[in-house]
Protein backbone atom coordinates (compact mmCIF):
# COMPACT_ATOMS: atom_id res chain seq x y z
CA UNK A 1 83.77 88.17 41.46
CA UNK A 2 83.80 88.61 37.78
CA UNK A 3 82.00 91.34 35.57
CA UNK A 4 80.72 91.33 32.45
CA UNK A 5 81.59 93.72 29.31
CA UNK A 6 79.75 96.52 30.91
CA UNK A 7 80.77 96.56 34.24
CA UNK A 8 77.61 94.79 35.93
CA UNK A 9 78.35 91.74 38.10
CA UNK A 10 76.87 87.90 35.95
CA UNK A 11 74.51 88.18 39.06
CA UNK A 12 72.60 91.25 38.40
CA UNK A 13 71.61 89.49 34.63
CA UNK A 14 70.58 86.48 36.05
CA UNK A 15 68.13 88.49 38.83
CA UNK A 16 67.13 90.21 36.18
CA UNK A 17 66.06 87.40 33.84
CA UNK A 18 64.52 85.64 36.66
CA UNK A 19 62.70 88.93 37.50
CA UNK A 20 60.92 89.36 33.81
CA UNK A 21 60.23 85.35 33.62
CA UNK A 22 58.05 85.72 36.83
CA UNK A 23 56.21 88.56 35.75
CA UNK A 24 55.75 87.12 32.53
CA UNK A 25 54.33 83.86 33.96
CA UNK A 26 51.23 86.47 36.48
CA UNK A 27 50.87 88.22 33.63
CA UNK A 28 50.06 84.70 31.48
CA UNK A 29 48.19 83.08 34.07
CA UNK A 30 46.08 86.31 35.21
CA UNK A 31 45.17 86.63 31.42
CA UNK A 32 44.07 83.49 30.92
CA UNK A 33 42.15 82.77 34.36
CA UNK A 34 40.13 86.03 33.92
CA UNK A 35 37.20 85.50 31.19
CA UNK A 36 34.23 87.53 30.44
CA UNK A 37 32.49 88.67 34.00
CA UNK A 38 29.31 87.20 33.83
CA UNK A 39 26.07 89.06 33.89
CA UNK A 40 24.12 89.23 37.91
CA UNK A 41 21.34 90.94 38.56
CA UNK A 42 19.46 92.02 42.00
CA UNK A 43 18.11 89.92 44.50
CA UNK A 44 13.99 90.13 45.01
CA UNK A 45 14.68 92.28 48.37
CA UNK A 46 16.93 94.78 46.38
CA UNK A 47 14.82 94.55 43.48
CA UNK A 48 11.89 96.24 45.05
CA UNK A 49 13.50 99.00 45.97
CA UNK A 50 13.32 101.57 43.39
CA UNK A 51 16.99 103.10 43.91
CA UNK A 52 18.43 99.43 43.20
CA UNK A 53 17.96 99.72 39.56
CA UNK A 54 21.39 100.33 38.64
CA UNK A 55 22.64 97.57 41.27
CA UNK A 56 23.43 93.91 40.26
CA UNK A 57 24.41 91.28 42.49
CA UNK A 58 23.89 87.86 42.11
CA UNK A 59 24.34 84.95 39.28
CA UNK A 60 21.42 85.23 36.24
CA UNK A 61 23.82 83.90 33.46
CA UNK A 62 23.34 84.52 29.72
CA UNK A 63 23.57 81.40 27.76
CA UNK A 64 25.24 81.26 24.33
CA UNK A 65 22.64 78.58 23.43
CA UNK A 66 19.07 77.38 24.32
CA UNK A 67 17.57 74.38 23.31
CA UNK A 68 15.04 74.35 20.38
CA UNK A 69 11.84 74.48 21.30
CA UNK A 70 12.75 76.21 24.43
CA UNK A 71 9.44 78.92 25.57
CA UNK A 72 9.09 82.04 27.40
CA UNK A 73 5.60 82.73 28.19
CA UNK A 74 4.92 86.59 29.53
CA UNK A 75 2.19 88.48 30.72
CA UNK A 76 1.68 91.86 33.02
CA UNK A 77 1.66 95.17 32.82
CA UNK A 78 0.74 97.45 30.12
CA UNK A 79 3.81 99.52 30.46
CA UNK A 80 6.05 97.17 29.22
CA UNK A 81 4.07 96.47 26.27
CA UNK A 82 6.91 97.80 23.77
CA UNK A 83 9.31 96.71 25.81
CA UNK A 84 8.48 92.53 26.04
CA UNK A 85 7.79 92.96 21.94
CA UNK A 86 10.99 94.81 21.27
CA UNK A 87 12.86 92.99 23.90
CA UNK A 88 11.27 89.60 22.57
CA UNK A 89 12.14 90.13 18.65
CA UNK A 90 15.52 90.80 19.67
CA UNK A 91 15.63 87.58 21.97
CA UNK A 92 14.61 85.06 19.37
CA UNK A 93 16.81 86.52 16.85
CA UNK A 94 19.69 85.59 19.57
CA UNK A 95 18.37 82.14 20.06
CA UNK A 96 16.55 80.76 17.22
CA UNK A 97 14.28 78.10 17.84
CA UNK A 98 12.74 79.51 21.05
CA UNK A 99 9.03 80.16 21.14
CA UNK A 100 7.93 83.50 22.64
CA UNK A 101 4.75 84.56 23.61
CA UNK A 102 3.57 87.47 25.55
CA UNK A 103 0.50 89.58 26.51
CA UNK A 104 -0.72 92.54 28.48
CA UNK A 105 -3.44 92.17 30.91
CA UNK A 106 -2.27 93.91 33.84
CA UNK A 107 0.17 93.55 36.57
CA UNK A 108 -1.96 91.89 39.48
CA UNK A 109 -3.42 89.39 36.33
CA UNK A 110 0.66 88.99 35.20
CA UNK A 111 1.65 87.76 39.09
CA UNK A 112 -1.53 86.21 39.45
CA UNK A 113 -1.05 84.08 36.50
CA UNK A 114 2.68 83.38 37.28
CA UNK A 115 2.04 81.99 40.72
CA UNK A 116 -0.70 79.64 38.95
CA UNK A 117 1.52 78.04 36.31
CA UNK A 118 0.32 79.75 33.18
CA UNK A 119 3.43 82.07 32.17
CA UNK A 120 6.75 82.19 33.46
CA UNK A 121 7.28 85.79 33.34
CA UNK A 122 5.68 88.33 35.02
CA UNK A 123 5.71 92.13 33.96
CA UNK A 124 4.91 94.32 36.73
CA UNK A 125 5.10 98.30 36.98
CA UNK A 126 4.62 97.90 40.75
CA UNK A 127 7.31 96.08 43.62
CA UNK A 128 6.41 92.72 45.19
CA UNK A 129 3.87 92.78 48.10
CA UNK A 130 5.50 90.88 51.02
CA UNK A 131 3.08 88.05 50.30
CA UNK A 132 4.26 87.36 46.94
CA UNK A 133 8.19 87.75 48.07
CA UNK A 134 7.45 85.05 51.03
CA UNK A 135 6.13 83.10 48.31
CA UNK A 136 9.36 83.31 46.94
CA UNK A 137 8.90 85.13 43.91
CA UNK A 138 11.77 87.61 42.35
CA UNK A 139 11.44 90.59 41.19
CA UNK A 140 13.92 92.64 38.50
CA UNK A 141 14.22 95.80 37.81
CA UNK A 142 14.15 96.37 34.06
CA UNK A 143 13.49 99.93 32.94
CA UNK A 144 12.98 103.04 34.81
CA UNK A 145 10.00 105.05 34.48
CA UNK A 146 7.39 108.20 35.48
CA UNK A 147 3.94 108.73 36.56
CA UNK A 148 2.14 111.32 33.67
CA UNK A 149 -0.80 113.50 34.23
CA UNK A 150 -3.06 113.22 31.61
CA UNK A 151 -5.47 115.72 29.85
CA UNK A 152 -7.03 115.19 26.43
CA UNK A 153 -5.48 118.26 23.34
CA UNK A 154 -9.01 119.06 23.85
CA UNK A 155 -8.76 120.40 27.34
CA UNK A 156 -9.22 124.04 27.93
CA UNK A 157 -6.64 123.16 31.02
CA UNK A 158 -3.21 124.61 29.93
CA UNK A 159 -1.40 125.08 33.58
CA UNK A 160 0.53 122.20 35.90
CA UNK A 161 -0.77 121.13 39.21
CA UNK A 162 0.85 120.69 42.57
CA UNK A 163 0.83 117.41 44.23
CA UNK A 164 -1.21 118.29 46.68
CA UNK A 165 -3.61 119.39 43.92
CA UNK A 166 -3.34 115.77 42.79
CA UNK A 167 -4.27 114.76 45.98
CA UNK A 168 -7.15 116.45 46.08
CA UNK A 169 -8.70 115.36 42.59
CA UNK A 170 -7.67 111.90 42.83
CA UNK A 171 -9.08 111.72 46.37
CA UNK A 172 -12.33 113.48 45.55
CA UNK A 173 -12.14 116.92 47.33
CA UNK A 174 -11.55 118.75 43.68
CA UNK A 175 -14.51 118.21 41.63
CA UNK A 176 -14.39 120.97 38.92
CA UNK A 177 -11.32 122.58 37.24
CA UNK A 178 -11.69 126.23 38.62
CA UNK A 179 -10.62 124.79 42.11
CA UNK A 180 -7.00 124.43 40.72
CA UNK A 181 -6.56 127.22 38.17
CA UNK A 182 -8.75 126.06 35.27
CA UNK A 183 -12.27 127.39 34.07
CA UNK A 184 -15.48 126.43 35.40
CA UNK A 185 -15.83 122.69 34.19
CA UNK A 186 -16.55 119.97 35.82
CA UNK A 187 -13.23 117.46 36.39
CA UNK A 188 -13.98 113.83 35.55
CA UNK A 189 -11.49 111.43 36.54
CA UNK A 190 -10.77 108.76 34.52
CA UNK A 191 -8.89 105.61 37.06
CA UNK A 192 -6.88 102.57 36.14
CA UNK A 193 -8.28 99.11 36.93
CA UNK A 194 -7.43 97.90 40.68
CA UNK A 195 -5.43 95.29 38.38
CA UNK A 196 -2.85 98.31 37.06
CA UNK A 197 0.03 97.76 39.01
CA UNK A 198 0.63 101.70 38.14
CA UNK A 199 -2.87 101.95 40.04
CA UNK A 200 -1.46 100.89 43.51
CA UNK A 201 2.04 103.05 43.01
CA UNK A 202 0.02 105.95 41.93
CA UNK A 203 -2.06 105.48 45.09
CA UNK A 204 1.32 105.23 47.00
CA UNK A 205 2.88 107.75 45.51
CA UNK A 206 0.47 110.17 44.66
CA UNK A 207 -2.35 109.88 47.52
CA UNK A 208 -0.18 108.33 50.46
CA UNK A 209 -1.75 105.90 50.42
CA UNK A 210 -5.56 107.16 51.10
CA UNK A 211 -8.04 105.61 49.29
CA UNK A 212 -9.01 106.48 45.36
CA UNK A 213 -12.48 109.15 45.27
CA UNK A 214 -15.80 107.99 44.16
CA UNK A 215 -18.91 109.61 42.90
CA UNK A 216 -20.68 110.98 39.13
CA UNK A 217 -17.68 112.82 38.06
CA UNK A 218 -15.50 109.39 38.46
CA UNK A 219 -14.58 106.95 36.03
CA UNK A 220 -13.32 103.58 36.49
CA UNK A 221 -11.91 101.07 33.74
CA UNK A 222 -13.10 98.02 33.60
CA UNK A 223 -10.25 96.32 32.13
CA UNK A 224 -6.34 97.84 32.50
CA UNK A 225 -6.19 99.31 28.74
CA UNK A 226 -4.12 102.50 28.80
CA UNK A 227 -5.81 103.51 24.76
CA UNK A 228 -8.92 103.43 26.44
CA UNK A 229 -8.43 105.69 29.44
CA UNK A 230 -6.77 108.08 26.57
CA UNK A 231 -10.26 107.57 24.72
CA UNK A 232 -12.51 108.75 27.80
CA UNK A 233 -10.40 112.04 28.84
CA UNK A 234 -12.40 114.08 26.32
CA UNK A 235 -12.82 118.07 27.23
CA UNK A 236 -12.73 117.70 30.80
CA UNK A 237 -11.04 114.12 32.09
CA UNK A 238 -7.91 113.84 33.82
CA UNK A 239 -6.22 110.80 34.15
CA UNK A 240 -2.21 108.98 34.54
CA UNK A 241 -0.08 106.31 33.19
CA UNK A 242 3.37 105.57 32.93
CA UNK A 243 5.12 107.75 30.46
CA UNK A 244 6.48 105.73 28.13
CA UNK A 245 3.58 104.16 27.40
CA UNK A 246 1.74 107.86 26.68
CA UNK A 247 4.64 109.84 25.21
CA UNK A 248 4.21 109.23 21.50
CA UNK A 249 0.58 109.71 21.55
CA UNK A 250 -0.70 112.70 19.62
CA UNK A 251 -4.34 113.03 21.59
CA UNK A 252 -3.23 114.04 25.07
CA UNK A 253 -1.29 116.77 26.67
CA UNK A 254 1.24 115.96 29.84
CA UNK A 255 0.77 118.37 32.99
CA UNK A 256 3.73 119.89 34.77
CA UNK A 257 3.85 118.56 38.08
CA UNK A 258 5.28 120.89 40.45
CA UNK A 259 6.72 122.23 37.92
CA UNK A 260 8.42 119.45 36.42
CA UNK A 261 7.91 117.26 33.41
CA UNK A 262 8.33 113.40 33.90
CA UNK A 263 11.83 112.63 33.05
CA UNK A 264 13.63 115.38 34.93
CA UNK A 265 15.60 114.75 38.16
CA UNK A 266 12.86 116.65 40.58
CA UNK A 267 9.62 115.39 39.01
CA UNK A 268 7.83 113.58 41.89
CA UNK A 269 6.64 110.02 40.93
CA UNK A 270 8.98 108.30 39.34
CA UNK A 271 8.57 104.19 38.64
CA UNK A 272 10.56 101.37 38.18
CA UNK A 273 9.27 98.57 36.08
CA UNK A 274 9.99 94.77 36.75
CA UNK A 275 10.00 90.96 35.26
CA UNK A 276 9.02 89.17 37.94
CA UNK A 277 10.09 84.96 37.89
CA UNK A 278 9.91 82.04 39.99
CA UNK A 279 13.40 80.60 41.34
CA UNK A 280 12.53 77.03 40.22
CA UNK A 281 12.32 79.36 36.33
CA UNK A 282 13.39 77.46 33.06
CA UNK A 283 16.71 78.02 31.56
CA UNK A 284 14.97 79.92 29.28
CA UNK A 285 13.26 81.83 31.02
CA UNK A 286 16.35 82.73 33.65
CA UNK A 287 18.00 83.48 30.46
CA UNK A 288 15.05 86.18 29.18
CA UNK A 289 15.33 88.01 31.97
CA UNK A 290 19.40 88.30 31.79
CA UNK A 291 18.88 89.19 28.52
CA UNK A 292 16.67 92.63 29.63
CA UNK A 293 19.35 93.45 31.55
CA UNK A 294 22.37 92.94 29.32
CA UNK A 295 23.53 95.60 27.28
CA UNK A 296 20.89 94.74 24.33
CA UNK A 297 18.29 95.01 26.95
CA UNK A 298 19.19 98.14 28.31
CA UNK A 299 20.10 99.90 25.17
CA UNK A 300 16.17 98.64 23.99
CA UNK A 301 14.77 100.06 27.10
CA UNK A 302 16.45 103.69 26.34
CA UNK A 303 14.44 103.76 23.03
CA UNK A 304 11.45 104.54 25.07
């Protein structure tokens, strides 16, 4: 057999050239057949659990147009109230042309009104009850979120309370302040609406699920307004939301819990916070709802 100029038999340049044209051709084809992953998000059973926020499984795709004239209609829970504006501004500068309108009436109200036809989304700061999932309604996780204690500035009460403190004064067994460190004064509790979505994973959470107190020192709202509860605290009123709703306000004062502060890794009631749609949704409205959970709708939920 011959060899070339540099010793190496015509055969080795040839395997060689054969051997860069192949990898040349995966690399070409690979390249070209792998676009742009599209965006999935959970399923409505992994989407009511509250350690599935970070997971994403199937197909919620993220248009790069919508048709004019295209709506989203909202409605739900007061947590997300920031949220569904700051999430909404930023959607109809994506898609121009799309009419969005939202409002705040509760969670229960938000579902409620979703199941009869009168919004498409549903903002809820409590899972699916199995009902509504065998109705075939999905739930998403869109932000994370805490539980707060609430006093008013004007509260003489400066210490934290233990959970099974909370217990206690939410279930009506603590009805003045000296019974869990504070001075003699009576403890009014000021409760959520049975609408508050925050109301029933509070009573989860918080109670274990044993029924709310009653009695003179107890306070319900008649309509699930989070300024208003802030409003009735006064000297002596305790009372909870979810934090990002409460942490900008100047009024009120945030108990320790067990020694944490909502936020950290060991506080004890954290949330999640959902959109919850119907699988027969609108483009548009599939397309909202990838859009809280894109990068834009992420980074928008971490200025809260």
């Amino acid at each position: 057999m011959s060899q070339s100029k540099s010793g190496l038999p015509p055969i080795v340049y040839i395997l060689l050239l054969l051997g860069l044209g192949a990898g040349g051709y995966y690399y070409y084809t690979n390249k070209q057949g792998n676009g742009a992953p599209s965006l999935s998000l959970p399923t409505a059973d992994s989407a009511n659990s509250p350690a599935a926020v970070s997971t994403t499984t199937s197909g919620l795709n993220l248009p790069n147009t919508l048709s004019a004239g295209s709506s989203v209609r909202l409605d739900g829970s007061t947590s997300l109230a920031k949220f569904n504006q700051r999430l909404g501004q930023a959607f109809l500068d994506r898609y121009p042309g799309v009419n969005y309108d939202w409002k705040a009436n509760g969670s229960s109200k938000g579902i409620q009104a979703l199941l009869a036809g009168q919004v498409d989304i549903a903002a809820s700061s409590r899972p699916l009850t199995e009902e509504e999932k065998i109705k075939g309604l999905v739930a998403v996780p869109v932000k994370s979120d805490a539980i707060a204690l609430l006093v008013s500035k004007e509260s003489p009460f400066e210490g934290g309370l233990t959970s099974n403190q909370v217990r206690d004064i939410f279930t009506g067994k603590v009805t003045n302040w000296s019974q869990v460190g504070g001075p003699p004064l009576p403890l009014r509790v000021i409760n959520r609406n049975s609408s508050s979505g925050t109301y029933k994973v509070f009573q989860t959470a918080a109670l274990e699920g044993s029924n709310f107190g009653s009695g003179p020192n107890w306070t319900t709202m008649k309509r699930d307004v989070t300024t208003e509860i802030l409003q009735q605290l006064k000297t002596n009123g305790i009372g909870y939301a979810n934090y990002s709703e409460i942490k900008a306000q100047k009024t009120i004062r945030v108990i320790p819990l067990d020694g944490n502060s909502p936020g950290s890794p060991n506080y004890p009631l954290p949330t999640v916070l959902y959109y919850v749609y119907s699988p027969n949704a609108t483009e548009a409205t599939k397309a909202f709802v990838a859009f809280a959970t894109s990068p834009a709708g992420k980074a928008i939920a971490a200025l809260e």
